[in-house]
N, C-alpha and C. Protein backbone atom coordinates (compact mmCIF):
# COMPACT_ATOMS: atom_id res chain seq x y z
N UNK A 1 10.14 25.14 4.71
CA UNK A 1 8.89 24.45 4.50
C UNK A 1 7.76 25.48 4.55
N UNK A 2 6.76 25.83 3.37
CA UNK A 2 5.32 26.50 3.61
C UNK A 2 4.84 26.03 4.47
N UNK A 3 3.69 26.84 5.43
CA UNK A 3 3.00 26.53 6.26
C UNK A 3 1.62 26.34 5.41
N UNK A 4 0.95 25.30 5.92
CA UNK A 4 -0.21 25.17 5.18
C UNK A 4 -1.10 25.73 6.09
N UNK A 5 -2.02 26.71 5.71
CA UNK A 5 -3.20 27.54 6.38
C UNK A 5 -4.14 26.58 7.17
N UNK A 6 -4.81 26.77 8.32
CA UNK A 6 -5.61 25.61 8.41
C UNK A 6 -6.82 25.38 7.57
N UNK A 7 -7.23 26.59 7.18
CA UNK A 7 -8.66 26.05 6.14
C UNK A 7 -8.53 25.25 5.12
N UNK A 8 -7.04 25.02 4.71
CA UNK A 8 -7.13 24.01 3.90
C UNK A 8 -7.42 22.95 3.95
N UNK A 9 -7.24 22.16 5.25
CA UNK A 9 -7.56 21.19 5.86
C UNK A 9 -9.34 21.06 5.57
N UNK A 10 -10.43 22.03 5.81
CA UNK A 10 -11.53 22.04 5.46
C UNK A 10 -12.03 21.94 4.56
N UNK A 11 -11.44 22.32 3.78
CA UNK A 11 -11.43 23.09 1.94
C UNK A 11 -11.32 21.50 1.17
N UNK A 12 -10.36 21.11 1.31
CA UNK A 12 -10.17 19.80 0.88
C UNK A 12 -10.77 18.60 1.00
N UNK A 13 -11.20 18.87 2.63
CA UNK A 13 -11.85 17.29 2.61
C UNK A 13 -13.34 17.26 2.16
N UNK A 14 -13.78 18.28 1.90
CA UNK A 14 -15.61 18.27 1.35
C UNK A 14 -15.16 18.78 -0.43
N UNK A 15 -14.27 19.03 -0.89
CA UNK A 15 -14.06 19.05 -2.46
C UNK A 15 -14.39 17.53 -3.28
N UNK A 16 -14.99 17.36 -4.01
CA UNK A 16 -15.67 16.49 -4.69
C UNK A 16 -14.53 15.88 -5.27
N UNK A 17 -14.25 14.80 -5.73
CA UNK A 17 -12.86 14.68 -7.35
C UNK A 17 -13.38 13.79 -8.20
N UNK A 18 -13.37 14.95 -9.04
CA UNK A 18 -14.15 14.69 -10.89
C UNK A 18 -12.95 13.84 -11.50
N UNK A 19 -13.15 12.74 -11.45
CA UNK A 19 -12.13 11.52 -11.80
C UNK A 19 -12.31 11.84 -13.03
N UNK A 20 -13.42 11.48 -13.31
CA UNK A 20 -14.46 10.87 -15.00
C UNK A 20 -13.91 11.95 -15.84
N UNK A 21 -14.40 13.20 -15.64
CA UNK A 21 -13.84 14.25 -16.41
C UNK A 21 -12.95 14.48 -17.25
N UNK A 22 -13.00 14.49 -18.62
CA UNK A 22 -11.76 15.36 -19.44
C UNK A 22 -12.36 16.19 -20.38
N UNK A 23 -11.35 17.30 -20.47
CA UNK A 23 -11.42 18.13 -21.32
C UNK A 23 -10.33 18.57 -21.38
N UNK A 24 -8.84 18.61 -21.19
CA UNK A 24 -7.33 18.42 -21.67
C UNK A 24 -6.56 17.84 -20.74
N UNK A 25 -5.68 17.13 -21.48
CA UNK A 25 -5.28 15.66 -20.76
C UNK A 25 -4.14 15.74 -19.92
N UNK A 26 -3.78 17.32 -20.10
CA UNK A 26 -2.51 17.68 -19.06
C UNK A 26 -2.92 18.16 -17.91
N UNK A 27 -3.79 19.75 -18.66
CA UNK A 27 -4.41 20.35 -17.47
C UNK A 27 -5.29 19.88 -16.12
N UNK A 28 -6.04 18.51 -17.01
CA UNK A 28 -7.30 17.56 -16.03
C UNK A 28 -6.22 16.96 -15.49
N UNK A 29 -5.22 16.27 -15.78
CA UNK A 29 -3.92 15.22 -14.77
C UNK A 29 -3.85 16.39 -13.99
N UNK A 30 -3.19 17.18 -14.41
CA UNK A 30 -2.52 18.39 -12.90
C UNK A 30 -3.69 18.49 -12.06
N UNK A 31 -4.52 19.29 -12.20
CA UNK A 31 -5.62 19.66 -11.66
C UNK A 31 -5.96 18.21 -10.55
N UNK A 32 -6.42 17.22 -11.18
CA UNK A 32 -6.68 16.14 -10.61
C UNK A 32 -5.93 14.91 -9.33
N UNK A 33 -4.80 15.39 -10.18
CA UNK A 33 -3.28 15.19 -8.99
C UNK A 33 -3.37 15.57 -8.22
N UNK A 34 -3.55 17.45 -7.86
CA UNK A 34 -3.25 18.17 -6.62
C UNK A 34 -4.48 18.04 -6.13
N UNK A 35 -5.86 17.79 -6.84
CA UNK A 35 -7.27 17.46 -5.95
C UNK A 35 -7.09 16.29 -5.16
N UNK A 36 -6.43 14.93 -5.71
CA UNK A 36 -6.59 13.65 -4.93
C UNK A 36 -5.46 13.91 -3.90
N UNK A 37 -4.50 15.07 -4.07
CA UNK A 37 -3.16 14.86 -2.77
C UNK A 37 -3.79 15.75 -2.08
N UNK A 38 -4.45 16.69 -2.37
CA UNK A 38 -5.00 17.67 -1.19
C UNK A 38 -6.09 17.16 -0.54
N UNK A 39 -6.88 16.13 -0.70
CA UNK A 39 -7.96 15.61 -0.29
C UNK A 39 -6.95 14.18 0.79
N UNK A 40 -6.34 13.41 -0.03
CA UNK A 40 -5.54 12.91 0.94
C UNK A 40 -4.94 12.99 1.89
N UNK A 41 -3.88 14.47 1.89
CA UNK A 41 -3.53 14.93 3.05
C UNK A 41 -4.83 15.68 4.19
N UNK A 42 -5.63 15.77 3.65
CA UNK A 42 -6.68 16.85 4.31
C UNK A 42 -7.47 15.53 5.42
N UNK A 43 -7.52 14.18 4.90
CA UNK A 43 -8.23 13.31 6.05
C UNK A 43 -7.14 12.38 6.16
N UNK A 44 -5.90 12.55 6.25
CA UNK A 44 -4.89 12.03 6.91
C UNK A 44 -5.05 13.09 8.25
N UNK A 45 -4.77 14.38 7.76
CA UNK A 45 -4.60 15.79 8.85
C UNK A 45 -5.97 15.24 9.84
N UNK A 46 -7.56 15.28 9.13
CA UNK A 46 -8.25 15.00 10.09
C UNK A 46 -8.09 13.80 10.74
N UNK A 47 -8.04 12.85 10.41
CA UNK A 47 -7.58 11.72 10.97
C UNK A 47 -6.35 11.48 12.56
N UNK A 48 -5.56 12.51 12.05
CA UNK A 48 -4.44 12.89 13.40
C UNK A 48 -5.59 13.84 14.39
N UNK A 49 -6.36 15.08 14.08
CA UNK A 49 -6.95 15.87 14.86
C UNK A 49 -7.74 15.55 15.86
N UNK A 50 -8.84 14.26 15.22
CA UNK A 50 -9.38 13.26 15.79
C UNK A 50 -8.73 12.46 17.02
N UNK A 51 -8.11 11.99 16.59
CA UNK A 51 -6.64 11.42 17.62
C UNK A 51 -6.66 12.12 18.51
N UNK A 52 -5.78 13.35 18.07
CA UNK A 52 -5.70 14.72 19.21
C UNK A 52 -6.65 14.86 20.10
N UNK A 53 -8.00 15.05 19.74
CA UNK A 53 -8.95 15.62 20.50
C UNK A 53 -9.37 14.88 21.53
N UNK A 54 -9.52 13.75 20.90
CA UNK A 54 -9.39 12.00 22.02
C UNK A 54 -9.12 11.39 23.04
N UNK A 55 -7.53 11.84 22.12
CA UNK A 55 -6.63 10.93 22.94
C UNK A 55 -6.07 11.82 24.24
N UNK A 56 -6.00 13.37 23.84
CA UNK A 56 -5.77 14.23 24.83
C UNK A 56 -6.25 13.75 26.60
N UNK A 57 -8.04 14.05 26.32
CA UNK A 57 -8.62 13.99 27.74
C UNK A 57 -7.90 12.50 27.98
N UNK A 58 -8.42 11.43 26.69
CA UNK A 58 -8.62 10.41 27.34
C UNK A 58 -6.99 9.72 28.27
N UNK A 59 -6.00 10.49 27.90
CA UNK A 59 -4.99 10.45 28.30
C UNK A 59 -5.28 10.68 29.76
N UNK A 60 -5.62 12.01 30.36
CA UNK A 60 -5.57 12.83 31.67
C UNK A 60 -6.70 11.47 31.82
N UNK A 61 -7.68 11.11 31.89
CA UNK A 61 -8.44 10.62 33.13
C UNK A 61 -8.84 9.07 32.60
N UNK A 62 -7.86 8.69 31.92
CA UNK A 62 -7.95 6.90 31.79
C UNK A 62 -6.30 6.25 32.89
N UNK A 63 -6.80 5.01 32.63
CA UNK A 63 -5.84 4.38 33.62
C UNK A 63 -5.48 2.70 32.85
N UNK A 64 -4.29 2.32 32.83
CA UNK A 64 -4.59 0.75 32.73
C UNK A 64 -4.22 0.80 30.76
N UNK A 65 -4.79 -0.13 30.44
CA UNK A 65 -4.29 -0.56 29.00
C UNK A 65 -4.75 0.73 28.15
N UNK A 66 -5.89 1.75 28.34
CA UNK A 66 -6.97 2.96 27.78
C UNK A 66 -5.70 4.08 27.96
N UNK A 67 -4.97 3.94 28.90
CA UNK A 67 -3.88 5.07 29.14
C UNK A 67 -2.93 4.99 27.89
N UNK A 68 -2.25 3.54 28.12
CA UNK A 68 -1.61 3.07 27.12
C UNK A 68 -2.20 3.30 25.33
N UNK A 69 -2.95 2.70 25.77
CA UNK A 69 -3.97 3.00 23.83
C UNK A 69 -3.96 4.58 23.37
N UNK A 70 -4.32 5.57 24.46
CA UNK A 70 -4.28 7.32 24.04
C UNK A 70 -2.92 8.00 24.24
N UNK A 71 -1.88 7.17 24.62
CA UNK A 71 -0.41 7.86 24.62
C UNK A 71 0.16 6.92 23.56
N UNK A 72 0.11 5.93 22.65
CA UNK A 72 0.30 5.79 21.44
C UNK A 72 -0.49 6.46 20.27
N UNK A 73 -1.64 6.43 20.31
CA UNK A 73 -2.75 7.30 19.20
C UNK A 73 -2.10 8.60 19.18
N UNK A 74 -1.57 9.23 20.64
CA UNK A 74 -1.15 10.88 20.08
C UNK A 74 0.39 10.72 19.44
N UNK A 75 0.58 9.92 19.91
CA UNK A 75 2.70 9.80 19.21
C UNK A 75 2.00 9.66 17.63
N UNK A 76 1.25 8.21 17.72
CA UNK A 76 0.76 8.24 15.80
C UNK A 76 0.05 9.82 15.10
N UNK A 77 -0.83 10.42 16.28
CA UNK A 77 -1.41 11.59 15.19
C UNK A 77 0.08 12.73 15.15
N UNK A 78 0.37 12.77 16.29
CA UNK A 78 2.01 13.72 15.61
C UNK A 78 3.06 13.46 14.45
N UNK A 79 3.22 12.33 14.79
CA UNK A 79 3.84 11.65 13.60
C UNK A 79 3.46 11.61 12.35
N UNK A 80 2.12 11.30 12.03
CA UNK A 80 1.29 11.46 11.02
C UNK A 80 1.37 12.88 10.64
N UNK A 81 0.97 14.02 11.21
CA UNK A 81 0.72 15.35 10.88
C UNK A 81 2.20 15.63 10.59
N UNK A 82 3.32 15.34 10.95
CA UNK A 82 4.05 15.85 10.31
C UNK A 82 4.62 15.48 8.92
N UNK A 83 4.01 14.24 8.17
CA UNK A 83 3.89 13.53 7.70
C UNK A 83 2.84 14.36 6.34
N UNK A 84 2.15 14.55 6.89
CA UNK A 84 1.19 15.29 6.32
C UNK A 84 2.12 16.78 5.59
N UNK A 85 3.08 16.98 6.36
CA UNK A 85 3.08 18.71 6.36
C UNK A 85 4.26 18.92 5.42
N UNK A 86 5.39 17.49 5.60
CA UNK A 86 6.22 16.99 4.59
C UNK A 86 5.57 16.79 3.66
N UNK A 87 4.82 15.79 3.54
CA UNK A 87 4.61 15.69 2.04
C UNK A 87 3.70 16.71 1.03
N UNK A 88 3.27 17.62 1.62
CA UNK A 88 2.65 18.69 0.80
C UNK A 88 3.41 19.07 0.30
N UNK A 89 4.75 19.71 1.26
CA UNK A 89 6.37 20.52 1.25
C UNK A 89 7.18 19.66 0.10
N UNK A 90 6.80 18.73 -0.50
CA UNK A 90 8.11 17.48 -1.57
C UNK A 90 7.47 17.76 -2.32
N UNK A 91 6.09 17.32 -2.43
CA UNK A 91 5.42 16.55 -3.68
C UNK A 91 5.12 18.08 -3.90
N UNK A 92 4.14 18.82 -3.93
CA UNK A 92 3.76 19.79 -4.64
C UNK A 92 4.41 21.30 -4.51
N UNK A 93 5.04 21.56 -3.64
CA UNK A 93 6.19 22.86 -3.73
C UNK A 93 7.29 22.91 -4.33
N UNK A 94 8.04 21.31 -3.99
CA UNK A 94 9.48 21.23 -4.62
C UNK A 94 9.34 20.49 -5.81
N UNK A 95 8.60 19.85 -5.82
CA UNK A 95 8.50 18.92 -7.24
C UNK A 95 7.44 18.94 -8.06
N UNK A 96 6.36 19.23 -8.06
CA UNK A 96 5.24 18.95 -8.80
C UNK A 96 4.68 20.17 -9.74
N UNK A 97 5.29 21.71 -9.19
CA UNK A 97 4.95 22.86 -9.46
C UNK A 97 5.98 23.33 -9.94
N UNK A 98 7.20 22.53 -10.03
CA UNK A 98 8.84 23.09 -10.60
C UNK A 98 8.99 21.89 -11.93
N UNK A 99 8.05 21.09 -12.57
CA UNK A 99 8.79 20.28 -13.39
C UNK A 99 7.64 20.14 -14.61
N UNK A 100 7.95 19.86 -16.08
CA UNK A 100 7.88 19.56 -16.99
C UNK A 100 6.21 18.63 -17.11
N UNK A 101 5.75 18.82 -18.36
CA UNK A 101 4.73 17.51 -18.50
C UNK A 101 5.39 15.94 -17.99
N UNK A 102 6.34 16.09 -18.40
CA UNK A 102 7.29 14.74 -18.62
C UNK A 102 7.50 14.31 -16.50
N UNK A 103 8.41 15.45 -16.01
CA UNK A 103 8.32 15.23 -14.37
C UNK A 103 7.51 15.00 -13.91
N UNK A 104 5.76 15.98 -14.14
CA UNK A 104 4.98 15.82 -13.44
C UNK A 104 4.32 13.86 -13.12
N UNK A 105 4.41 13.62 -14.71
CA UNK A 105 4.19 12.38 -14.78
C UNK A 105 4.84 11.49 -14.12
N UNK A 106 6.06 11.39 -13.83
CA UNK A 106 7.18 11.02 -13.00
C UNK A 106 6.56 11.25 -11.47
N UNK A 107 6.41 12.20 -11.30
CA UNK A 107 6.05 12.25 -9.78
C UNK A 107 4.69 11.57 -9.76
N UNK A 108 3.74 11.71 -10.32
CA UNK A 108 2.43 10.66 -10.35
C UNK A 108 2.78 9.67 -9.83
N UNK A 109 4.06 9.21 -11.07
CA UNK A 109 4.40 7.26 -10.27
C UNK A 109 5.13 7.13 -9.13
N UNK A 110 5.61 7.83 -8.85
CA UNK A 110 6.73 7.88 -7.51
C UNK A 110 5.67 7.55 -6.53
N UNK A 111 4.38 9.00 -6.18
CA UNK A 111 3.89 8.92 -5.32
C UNK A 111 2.95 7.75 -5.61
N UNK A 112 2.60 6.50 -6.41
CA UNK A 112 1.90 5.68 -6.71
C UNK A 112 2.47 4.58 -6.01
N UNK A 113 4.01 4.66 -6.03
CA UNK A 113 4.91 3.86 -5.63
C UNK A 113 5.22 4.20 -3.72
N UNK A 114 5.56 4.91 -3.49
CA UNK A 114 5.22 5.55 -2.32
C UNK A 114 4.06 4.60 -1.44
N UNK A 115 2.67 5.20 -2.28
CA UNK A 115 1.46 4.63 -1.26
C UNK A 115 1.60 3.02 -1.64
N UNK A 116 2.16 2.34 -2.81
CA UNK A 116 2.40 1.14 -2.51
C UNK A 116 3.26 0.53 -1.72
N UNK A 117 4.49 1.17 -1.46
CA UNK A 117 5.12 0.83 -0.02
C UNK A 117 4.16 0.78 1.49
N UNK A 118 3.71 2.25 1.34
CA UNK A 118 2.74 2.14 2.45
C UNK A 118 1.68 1.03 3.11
N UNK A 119 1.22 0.58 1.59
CA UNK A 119 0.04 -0.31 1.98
C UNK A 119 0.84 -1.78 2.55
N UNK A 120 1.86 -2.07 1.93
CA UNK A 120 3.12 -2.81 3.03
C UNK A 120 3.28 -2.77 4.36
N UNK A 121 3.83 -1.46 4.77
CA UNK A 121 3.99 -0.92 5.93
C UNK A 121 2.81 -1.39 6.61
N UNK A 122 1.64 -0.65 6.36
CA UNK A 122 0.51 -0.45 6.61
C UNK A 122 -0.24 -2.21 7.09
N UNK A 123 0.46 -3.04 6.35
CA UNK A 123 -0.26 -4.50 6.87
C UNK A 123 1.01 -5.17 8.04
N UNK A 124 2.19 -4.27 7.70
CA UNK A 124 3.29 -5.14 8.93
C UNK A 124 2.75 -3.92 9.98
N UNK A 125 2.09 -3.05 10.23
CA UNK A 125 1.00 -2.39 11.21
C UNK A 125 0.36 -3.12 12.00
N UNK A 126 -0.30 -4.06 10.80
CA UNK A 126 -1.62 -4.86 11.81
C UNK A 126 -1.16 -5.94 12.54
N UNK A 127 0.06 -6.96 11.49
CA UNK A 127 0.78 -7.66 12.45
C UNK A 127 1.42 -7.39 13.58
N UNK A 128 2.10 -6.26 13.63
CA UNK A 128 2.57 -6.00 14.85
C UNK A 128 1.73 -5.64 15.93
N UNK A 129 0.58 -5.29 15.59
CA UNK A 129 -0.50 -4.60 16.38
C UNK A 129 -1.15 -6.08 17.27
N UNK A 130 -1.14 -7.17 16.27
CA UNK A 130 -2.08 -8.62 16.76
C UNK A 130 -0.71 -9.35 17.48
N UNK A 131 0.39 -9.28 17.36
CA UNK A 131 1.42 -9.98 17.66
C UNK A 131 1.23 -9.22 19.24
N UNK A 132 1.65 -7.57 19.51
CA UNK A 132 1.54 -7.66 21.01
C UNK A 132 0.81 -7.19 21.83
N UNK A 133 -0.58 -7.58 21.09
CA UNK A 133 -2.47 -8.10 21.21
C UNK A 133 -2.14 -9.59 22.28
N UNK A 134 -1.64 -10.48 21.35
CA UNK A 134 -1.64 -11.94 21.83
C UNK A 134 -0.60 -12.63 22.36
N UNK A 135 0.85 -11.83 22.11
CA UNK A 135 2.15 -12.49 23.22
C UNK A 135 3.16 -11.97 23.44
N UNK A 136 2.36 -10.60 23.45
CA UNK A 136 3.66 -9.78 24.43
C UNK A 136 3.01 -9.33 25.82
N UNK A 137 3.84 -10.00 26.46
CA UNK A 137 3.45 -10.43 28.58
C UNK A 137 4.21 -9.60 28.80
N UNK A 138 5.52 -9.42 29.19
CA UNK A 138 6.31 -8.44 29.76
C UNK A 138 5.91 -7.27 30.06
N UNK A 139 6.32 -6.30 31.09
CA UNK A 139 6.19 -5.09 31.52
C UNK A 139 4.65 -4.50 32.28
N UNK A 140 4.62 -3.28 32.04
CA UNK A 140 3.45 -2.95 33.11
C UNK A 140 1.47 -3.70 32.85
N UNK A 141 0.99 -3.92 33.58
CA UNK A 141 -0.02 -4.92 32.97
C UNK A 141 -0.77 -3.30 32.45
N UNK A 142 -1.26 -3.88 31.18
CA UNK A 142 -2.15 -3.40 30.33
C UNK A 142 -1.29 -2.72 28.95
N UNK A 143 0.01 -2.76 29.15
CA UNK A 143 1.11 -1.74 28.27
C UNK A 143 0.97 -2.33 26.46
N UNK A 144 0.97 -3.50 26.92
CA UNK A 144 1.07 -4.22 25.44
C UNK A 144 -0.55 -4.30 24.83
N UNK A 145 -1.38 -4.64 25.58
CA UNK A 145 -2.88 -4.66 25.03
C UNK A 145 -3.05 -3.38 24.10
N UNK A 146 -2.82 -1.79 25.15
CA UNK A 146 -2.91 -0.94 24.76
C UNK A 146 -2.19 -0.31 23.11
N UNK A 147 -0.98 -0.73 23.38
CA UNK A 147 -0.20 -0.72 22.52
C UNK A 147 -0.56 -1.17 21.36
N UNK A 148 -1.01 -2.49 21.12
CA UNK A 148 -1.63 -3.25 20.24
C UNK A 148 -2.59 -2.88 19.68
N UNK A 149 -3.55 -2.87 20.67
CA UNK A 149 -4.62 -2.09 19.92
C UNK A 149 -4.23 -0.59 19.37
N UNK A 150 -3.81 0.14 20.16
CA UNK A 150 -3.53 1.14 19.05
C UNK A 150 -2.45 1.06 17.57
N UNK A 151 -1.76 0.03 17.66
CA UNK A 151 -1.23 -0.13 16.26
C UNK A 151 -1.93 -0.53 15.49
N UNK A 152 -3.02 -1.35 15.55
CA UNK A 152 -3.78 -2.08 15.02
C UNK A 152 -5.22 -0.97 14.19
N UNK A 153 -5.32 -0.45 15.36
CA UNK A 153 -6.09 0.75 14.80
C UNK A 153 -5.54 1.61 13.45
N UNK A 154 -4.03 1.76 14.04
CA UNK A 154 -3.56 2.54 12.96
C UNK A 154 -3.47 1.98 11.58
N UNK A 155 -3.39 0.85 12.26
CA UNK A 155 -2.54 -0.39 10.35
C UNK A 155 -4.06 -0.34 9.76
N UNK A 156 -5.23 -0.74 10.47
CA UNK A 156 -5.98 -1.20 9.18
C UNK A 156 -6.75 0.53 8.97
N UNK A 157 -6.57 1.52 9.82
CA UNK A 157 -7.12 2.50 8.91
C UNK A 157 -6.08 3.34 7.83
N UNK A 158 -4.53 3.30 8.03
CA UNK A 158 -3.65 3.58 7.16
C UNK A 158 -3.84 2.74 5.61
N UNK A 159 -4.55 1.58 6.19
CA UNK A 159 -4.41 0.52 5.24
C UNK A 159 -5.43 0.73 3.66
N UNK A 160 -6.59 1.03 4.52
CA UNK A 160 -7.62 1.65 4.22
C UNK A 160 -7.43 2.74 3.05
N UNK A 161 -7.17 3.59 3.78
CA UNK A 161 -6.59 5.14 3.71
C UNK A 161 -5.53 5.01 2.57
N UNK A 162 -5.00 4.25 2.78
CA UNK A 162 -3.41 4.48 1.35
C UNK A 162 -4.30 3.62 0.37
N UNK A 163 -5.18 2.97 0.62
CA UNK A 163 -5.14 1.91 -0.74
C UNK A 163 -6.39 2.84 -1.53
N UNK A 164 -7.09 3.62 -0.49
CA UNK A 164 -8.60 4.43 -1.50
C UNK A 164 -7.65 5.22 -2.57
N UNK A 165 -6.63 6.19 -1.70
CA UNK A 165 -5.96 7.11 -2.52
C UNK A 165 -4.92 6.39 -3.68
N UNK A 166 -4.29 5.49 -3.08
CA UNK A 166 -4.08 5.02 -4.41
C UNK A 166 -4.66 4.88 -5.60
N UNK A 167 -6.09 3.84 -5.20
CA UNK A 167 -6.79 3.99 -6.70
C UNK A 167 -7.54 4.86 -7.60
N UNK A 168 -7.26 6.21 -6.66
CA UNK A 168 -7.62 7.23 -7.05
C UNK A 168 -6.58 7.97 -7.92
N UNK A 169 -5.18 7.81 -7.92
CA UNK A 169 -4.44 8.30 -8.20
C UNK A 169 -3.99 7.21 -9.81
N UNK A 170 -4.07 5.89 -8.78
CA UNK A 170 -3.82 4.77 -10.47
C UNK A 170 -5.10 5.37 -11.38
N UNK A 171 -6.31 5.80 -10.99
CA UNK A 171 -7.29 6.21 -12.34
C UNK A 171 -7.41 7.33 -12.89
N UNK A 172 -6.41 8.08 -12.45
CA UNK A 172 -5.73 9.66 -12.72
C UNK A 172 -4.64 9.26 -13.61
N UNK A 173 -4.25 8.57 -13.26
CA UNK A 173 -2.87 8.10 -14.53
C UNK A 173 -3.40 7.44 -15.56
N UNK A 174 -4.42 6.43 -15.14
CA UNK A 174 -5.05 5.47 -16.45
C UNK A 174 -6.21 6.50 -17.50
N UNK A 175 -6.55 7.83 -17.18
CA UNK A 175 -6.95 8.69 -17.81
C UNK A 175 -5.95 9.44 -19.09
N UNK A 176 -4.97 9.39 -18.65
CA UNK A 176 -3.62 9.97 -19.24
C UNK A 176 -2.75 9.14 -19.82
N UNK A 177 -3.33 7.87 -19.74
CA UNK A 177 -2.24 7.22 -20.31
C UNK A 177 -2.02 7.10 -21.82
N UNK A 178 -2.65 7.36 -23.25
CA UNK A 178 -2.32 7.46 -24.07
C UNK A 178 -1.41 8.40 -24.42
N UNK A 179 -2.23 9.77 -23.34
CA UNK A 179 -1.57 10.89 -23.69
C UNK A 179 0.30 10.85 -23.11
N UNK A 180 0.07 10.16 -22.23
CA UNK A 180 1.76 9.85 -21.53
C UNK A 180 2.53 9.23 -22.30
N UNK A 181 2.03 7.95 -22.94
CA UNK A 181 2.79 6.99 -23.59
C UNK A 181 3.69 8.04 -24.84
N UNK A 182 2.78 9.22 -25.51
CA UNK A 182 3.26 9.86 -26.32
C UNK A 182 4.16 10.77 -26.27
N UNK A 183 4.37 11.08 -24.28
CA UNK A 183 4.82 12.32 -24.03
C UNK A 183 6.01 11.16 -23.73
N UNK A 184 6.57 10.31 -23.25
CA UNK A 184 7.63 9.38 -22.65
C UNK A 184 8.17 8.97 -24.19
N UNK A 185 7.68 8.40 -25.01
CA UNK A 185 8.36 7.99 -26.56
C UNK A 185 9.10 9.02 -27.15
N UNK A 186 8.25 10.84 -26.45
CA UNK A 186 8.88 11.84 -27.06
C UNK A 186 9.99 12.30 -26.47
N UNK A 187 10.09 12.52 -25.35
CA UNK A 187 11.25 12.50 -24.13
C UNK A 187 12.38 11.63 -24.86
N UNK A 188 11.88 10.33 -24.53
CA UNK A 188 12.88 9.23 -24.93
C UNK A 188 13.75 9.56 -26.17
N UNK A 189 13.43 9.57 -27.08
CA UNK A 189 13.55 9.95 -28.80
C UNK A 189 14.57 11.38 -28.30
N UNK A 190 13.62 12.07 -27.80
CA UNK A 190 14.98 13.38 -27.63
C UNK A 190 16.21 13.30 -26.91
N UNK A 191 15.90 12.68 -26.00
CA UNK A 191 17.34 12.34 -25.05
C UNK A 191 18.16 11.26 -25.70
N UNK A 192 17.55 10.41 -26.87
CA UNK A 192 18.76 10.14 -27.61
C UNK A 192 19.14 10.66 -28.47
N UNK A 193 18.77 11.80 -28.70
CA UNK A 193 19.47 12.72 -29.80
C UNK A 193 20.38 13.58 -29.00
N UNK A 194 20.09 14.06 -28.12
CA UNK A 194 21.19 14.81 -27.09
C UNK A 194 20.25 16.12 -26.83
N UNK A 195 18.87 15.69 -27.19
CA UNK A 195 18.20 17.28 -26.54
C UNK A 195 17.02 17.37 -25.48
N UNK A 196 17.83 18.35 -24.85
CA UNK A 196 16.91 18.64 -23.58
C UNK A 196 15.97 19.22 -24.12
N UNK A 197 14.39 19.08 -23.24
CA UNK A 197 13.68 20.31 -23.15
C UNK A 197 13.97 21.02 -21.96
């Protein structure tokens, strides 16, 4: 797995993304792809750091359900960051920078498909978060409040969070889409003749 530098993390999240823009319909998709995933991962990353910085103290000198709430937030920002560090490592090292007009497009929808699972995930988040909010009694008093609320935190800002980048990514594809429809009919057409590109 590359290590990602930390300035990228900086670099990314104040980069602008020129949706609107064209001036070639491959080069602006690529370009525009790795702007909306590097900007995505870059305030997912801040998003965990935040956590970190937080949840750390607030860990050492809280007590009660606040203890509970900052020792779930840091399990979520670890989890998340590695999350983060994978998917740079799939989507744009192993796949996105090794494949064809035809793949790249392919990986567009995957990861389109991807953050639409997420935004799934992302709402059975909030339920679980309000479910043991309101009736989970068992165990140490404050364990489940805490708990709750920090899932809850997580679901509706994941929720948030996957659905901006999504439609950032569906209007990166809907830019390209004539030009795709032509590049998939051409694919198609060749692979029933028996030829690779």
């Amino acid at each position: 797995m590359k290590i990602v530098p930390f300035r990228f993390f900086w670099e990314k999240l104040i980069v602008d993304l020129p949706i609107e823009e064209i001036v070639d319909e491959v080069r602006d998709f690529d370009a525009r792809f790795l702007m909306i995933l590097n900007k995505h991962l870059a305030v997912l990353a801040w998003w965990c750091f935040l956590h970190l910085l937080i949840g750390v103290p607030m860990l050492l000198w809280s007590k009660g359900w606040l203890w509970y709430f900052a020792t779930m937030n840091i399990s979520w920002a670890l989890i998340n960051l590695w999350i983060v560090f994978k998917l740079y490592d799939h989507i744009y090292h192993r796949k996105f920078r090794k494949g064809n007009v035809y793949r790249r497009f392919q990986i567009q929808q995957h990861v389109e498909k991807m953050l639409a699972l997420n935004i799934g995930l992302d709402i059975s988040y909030c339920l679980v978060g309000l479910y043991l909010l309101n009736w989970m009694e068992a165990g140490p008093p404050g364990l489940w409040l805490g708990f709750g609320y920090a899932v809850l935190l997580q679901g509706v800002y994941l929720l948030i969070h996957d659905f901006s980048f999504l439609r950032l990514h569906h209007l990166n594809y809907r830019k390209c889409r004539p030009f795709l429809e032509d590049v998939v009919e051409t694919q198609l057409l060749l692979k029933r003749k028996g030829i690779e590109l």
